[in-house]
PDB file of N, CA and C in Angstrom:
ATOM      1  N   UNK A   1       2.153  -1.961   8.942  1.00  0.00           N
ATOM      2  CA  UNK A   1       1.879  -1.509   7.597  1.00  0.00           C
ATOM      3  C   UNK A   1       2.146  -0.007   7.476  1.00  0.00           C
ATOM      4  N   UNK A   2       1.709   0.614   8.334  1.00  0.00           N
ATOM      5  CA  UNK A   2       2.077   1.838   8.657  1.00  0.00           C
ATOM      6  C   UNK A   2       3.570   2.794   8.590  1.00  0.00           C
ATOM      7  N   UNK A   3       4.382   1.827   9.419  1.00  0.00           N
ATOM      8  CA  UNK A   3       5.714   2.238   8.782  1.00  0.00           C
ATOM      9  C   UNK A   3       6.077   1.771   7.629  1.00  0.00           C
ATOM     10  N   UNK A   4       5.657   0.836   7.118  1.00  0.00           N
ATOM     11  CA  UNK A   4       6.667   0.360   5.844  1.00  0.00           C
ATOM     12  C   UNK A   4       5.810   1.695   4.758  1.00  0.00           C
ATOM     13  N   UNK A   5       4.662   1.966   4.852  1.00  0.00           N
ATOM     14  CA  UNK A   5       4.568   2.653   3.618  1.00  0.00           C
ATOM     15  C   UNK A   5       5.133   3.996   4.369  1.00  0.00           C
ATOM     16  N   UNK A   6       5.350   4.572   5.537  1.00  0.00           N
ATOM     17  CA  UNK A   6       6.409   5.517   5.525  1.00  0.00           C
ATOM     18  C   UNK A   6       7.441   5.415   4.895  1.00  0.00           C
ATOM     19  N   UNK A   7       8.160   4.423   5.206  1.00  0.00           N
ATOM     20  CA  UNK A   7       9.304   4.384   4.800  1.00  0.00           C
ATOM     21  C   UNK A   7       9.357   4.373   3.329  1.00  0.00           C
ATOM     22  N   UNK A   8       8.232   3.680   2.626  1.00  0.00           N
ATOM     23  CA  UNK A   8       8.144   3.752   0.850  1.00  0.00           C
ATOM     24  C   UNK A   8       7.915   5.782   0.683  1.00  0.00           C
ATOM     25  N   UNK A   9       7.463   6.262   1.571  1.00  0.00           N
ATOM     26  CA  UNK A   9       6.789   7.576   1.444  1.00  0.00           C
ATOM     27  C   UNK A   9       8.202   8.443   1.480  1.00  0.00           C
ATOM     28  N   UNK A  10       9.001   8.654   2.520  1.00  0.00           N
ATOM     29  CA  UNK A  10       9.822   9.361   3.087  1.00  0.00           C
ATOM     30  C   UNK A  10      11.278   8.543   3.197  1.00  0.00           C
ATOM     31  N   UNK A  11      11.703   7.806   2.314  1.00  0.00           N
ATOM     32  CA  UNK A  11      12.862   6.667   2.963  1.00  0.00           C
ATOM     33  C   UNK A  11      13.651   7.306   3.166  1.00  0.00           C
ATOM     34  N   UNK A  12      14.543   8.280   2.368  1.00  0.00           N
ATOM     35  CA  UNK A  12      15.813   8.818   3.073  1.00  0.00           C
ATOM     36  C   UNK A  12      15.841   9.652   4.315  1.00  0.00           C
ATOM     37  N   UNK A  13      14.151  10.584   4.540  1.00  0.00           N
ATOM     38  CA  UNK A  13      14.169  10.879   6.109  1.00  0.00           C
ATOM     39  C   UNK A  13      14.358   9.955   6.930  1.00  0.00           C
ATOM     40  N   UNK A  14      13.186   9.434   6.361  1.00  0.00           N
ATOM     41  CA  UNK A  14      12.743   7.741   7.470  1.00  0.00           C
ATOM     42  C   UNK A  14      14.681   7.566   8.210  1.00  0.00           C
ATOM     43  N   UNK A  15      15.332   6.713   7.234  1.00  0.00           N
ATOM     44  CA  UNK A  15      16.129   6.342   7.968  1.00  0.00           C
ATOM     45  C   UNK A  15      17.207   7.501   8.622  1.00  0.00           C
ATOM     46  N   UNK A  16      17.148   8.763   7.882  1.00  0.00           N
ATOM     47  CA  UNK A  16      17.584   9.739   8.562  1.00  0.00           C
ATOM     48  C   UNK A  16      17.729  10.165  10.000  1.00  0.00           C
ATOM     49  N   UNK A  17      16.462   9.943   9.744  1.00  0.00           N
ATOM     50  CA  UNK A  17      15.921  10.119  11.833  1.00  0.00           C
ATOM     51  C   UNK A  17      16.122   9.124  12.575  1.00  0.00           C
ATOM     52  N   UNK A  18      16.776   7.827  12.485  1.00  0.00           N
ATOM     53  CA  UNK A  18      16.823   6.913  12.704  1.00  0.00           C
ATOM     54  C   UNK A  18      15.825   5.685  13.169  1.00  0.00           C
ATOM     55  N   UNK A  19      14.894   6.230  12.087  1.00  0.00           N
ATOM     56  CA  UNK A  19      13.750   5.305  12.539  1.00  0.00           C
ATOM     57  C   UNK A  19      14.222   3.922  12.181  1.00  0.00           C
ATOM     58  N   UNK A  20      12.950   3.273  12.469  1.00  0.00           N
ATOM     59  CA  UNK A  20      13.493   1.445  12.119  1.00  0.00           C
ATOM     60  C   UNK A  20      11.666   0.906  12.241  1.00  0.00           C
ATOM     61  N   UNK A  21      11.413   0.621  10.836  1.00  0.00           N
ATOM     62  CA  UNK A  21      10.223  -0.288  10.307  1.00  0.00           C
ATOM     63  C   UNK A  21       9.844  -1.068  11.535  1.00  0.00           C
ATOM     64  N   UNK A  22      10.520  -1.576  12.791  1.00  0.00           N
ATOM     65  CA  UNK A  22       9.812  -2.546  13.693  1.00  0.00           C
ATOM     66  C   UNK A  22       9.412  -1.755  14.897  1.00  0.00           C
ATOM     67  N   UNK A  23      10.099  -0.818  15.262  1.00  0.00           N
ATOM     68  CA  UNK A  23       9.815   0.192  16.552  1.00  0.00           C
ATOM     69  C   UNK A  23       8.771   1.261  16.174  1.00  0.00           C
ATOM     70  N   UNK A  24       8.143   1.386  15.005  1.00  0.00           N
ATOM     71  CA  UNK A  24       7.297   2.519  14.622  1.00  0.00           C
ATOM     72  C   UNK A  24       5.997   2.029  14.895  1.00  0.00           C
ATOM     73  N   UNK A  25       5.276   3.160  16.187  1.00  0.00           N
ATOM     74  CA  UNK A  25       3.815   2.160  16.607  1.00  0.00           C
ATOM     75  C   UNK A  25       3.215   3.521  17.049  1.00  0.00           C
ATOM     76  N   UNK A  26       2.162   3.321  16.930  1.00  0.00           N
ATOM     77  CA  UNK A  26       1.003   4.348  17.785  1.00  0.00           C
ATOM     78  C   UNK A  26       1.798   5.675  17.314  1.00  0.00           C
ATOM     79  N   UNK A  27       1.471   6.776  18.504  1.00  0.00           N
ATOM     80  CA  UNK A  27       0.984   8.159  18.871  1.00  0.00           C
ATOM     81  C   UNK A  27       2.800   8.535  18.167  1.00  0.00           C
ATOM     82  N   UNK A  28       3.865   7.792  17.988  1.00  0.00           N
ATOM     83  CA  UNK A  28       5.088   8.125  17.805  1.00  0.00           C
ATOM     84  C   UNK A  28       5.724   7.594  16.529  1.00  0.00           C
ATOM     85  N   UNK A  29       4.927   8.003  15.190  1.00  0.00           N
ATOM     86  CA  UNK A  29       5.548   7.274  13.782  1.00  0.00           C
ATOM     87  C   UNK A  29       5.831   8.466  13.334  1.00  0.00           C
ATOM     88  N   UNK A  30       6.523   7.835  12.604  1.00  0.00           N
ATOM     89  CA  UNK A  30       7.360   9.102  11.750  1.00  0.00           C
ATOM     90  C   UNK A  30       6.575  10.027  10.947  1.00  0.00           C
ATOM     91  N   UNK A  31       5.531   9.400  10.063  1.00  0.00           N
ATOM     92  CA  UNK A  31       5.022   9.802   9.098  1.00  0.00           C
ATOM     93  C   UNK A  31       3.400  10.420   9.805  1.00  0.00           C
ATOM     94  N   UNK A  32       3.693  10.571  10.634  1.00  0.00           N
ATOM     95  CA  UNK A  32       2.073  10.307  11.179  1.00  0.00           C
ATOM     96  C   UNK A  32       1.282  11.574  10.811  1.00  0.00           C
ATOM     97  N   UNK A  33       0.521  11.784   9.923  1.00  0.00           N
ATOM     98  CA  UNK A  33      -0.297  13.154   9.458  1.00  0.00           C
ATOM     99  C   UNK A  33      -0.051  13.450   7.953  1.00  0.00           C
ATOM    100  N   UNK A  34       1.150  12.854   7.786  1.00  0.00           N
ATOM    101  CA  UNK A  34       1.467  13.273   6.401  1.00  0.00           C
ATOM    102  C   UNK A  34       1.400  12.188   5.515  1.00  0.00           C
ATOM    103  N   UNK A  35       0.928  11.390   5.342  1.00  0.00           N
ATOM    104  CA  UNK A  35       0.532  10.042   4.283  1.00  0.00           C
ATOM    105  C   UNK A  35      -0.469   8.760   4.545  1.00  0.00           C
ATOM    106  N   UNK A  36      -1.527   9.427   5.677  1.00  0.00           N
ATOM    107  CA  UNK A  36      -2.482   9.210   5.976  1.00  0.00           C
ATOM    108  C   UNK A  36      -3.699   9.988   6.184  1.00  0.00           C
ATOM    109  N   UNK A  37      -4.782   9.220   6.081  1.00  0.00           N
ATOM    110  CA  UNK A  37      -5.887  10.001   5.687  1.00  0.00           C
ATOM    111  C   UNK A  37      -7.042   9.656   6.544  1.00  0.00           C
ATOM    112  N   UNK A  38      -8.182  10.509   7.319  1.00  0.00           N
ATOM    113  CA  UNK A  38      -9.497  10.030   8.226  1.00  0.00           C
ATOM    114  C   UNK A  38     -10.162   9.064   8.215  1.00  0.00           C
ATOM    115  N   UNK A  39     -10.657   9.425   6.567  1.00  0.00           N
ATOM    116  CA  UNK A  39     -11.885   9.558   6.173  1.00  0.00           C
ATOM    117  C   UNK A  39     -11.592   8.687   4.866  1.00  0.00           C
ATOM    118  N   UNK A  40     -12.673   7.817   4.279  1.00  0.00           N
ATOM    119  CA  UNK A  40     -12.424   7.743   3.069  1.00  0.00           C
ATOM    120  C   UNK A  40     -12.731   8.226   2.015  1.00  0.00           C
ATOM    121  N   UNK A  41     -13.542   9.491   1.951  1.00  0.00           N
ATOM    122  CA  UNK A  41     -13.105  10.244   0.926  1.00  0.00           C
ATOM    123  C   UNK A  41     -12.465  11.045   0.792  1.00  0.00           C
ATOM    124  N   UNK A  42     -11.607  11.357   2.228  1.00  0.00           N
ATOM    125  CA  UNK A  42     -10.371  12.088   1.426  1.00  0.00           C
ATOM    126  C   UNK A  42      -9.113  11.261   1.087  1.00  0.00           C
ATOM    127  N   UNK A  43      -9.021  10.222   1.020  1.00  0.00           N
ATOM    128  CA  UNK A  43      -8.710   9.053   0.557  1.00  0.00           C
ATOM    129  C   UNK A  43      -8.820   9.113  -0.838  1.00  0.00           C
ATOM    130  N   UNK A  44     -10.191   8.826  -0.863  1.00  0.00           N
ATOM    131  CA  UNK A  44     -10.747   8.765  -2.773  1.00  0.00           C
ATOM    132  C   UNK A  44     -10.157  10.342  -3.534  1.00  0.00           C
ATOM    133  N   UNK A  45     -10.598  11.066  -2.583  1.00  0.00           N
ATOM    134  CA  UNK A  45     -10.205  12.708  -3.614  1.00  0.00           C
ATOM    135  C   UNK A  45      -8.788  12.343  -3.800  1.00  0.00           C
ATOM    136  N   UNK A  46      -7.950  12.157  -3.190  1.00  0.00           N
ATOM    137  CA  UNK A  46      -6.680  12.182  -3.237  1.00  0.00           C
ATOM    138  C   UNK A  46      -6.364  11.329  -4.863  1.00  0.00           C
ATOM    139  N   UNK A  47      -6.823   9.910  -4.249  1.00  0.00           N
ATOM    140  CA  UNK A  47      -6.797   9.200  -5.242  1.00  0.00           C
ATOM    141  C   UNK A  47      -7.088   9.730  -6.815  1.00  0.00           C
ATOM    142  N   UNK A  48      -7.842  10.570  -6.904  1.00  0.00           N
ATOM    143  CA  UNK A  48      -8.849  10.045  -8.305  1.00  0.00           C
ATOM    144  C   UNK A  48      -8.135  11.796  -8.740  1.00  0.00           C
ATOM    145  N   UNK A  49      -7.410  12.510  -7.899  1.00  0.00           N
ATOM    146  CA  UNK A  49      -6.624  13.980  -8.351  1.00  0.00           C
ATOM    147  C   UNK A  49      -5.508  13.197  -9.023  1.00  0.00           C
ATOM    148  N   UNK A  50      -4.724  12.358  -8.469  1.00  0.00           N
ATOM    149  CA  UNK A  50      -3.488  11.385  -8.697  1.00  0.00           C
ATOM    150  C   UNK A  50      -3.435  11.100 -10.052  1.00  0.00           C
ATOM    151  N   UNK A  51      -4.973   9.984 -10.200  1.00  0.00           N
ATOM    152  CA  UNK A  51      -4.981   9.392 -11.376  1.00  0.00           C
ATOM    153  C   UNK A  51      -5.395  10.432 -12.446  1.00  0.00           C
ATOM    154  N   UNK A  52      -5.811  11.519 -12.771  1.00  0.00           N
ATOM    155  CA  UNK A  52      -5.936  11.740 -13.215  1.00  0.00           C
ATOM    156  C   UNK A  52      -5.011  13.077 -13.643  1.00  0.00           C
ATOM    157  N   UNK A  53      -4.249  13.777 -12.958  1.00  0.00           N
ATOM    158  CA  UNK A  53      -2.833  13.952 -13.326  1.00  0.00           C
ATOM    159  C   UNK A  53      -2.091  12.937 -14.441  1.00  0.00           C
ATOM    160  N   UNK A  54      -1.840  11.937 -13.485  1.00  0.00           N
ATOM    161  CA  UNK A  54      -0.815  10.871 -14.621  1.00  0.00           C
ATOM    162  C   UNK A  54      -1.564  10.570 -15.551  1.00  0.00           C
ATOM    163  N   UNK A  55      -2.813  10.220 -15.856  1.00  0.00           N
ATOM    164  CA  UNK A  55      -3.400   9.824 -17.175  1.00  0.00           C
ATOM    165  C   UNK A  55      -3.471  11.082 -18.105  1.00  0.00           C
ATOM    166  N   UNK A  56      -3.563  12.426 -17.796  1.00  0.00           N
ATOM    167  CA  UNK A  56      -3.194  13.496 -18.823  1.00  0.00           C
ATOM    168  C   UNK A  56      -1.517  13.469 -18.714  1.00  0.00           C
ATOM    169  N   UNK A  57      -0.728  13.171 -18.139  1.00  0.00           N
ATOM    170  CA  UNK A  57       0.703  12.792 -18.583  1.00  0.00           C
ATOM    171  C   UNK A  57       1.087  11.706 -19.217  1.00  0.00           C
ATOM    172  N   UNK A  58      -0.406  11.112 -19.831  1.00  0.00           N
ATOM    173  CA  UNK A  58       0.049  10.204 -20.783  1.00  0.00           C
ATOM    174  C   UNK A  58      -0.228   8.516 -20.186  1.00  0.00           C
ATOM    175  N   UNK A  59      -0.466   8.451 -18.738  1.00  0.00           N
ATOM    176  CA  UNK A  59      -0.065   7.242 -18.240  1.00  0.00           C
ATOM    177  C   UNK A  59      -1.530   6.105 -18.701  1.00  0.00           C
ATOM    178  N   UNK A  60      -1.570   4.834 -18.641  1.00  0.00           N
ATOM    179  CA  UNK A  60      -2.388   4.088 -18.798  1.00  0.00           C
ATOM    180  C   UNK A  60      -2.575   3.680 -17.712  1.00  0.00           C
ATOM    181  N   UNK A  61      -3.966   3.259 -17.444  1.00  0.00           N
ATOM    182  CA  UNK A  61      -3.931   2.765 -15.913  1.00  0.00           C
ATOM    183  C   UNK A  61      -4.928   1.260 -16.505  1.00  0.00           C
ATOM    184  N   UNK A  62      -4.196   0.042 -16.014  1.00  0.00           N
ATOM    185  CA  UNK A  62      -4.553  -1.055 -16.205  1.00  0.00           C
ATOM    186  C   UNK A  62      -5.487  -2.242 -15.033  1.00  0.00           C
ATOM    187  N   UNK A  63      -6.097  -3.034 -14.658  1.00  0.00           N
ATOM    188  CA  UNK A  63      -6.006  -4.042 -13.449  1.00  0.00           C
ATOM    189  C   UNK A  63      -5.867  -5.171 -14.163  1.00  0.00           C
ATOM    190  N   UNK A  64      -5.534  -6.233 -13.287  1.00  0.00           N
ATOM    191  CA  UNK A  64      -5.454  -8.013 -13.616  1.00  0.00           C
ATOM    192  C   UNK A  64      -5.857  -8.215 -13.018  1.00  0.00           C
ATOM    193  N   UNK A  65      -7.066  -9.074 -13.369  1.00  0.00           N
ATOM    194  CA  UNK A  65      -7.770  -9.656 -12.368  1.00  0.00           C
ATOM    195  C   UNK A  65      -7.763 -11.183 -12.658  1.00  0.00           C
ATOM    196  N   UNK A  66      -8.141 -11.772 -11.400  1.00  0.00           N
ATOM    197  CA  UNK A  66      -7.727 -13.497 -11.837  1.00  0.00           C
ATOM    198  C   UNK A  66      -9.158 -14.159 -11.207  1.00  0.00           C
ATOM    199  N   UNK A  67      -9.462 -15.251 -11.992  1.00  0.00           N
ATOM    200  CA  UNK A  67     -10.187 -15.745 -11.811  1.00  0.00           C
ATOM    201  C   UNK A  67     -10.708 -16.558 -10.911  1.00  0.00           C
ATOM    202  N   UNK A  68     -12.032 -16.083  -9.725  1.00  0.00           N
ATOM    203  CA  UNK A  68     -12.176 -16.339  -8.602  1.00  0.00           C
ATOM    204  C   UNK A  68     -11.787 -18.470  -8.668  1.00  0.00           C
ATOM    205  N   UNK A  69     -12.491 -19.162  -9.098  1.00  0.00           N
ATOM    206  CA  UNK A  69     -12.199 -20.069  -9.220  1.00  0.00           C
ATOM    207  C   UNK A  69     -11.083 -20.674  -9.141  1.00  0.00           C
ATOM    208  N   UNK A  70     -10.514 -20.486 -10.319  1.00  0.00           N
ATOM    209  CA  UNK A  70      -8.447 -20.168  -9.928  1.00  0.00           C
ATOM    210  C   UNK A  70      -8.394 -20.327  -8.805  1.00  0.00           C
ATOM    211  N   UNK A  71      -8.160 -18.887  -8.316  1.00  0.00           N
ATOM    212  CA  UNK A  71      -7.713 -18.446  -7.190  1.00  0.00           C
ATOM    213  C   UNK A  71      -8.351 -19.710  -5.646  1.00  0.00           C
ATOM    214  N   UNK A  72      -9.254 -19.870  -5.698  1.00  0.00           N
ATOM    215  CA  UNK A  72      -9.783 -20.344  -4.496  1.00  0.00           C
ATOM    216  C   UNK A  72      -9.234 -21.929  -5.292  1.00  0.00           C
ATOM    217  N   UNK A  73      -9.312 -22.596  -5.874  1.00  0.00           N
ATOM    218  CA  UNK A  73      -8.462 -23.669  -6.244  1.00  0.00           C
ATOM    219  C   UNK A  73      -6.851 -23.651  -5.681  1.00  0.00           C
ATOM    220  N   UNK A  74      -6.091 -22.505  -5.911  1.00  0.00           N
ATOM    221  CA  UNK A  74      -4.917 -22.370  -6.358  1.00  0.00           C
ATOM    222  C   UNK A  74      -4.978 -22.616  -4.139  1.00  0.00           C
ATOM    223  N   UNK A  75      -5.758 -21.932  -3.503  1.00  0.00           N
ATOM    224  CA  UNK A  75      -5.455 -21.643  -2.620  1.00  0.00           C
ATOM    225  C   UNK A  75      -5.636 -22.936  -1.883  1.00  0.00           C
ATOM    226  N   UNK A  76      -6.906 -23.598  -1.795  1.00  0.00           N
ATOM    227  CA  UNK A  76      -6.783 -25.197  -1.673  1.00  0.00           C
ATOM    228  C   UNK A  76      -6.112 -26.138  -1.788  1.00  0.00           C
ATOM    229  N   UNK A  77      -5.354 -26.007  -2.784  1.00  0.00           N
ATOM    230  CA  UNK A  77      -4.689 -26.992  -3.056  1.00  0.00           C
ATOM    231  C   UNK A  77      -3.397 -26.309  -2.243  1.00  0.00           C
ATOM    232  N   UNK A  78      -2.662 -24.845  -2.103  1.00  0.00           N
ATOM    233  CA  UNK A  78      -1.724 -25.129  -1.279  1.00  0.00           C
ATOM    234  C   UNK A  78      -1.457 -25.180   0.343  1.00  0.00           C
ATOM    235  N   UNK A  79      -2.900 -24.621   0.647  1.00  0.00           N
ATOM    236  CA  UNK A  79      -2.840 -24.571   1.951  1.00  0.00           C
ATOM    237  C   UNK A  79      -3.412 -25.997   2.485  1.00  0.00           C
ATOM    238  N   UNK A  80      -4.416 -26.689   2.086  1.00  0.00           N
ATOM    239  CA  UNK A  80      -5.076 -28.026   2.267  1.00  0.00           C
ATOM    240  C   UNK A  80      -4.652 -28.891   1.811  1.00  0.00           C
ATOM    241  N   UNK A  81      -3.881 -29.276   0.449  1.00  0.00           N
ATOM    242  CA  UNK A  81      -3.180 -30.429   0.311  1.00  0.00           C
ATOM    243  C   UNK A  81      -1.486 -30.026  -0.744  1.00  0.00           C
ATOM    244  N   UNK A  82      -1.191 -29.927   0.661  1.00  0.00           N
ATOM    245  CA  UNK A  82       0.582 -29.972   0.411  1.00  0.00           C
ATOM    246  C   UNK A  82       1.318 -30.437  -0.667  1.00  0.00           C
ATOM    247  N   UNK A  83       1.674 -30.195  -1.789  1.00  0.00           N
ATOM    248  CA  UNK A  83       2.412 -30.875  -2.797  1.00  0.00           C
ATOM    249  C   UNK A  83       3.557 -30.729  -2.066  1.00  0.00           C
ATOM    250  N   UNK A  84       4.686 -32.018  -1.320  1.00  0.00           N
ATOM    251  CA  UNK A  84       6.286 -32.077  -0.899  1.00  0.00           C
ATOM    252  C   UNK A  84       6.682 -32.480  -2.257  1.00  0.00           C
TER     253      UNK A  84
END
C-alpha cells in the first residue's frame, strides 16, 4: 500500500528512479518520510488544513454511504452463494 500511494504521490520521480510498486518494502521506499505520518494527529492536522483550504476554494466535500444491511446482504450473497 505503501508504494502505490508513493507512486500516486511522486509518479514521475517514482518511476524516474527506477522504482517498481512490487520491490518497494521496509527501511528502502522511495517515499519514505515524505507522505507518511507517526502519529494520528498529525495525520488529522494535515487532513482537516487540506480540507479546509479546498472548501474556501470553493470545493464541496460530500460522503456515500450505503446501507449496512445492503452491504452485508450484497456480501452474502456473493461470497456464500455463488450466482454462475
Amino acid at each position: 500500500m505503501a508504494a502505490i500511494l508513493c507512486y500516486l504521490f511522486k509518479p514521475r520521480e517514482f518511476l524516474a528512479a527506477g522504482r517498481n510498486i512490487i520491490t518497494e518494502s521496509g527501511e528502502i521506499r522511495f517515499c519514505k518520510n515524505h507522505n507518511e505520518y507517526n502519529s494520528g494527529d498529525q495525520n488529522r492536522q494535515l487532513t482537516i488544513s487540506v480540507l479546509e483550504e479546498k472548501m474556501a476554494d470553493g470545493w464541496e466535500i460530500f460522503t456515500v454511504v450505503r446501507d449496512p444491511l445492503d452491504r452485508f446482504l450484497s456480501a452474502y450473497l456473493d461470497k456464500c452463494i455463488r450466482w454462475e
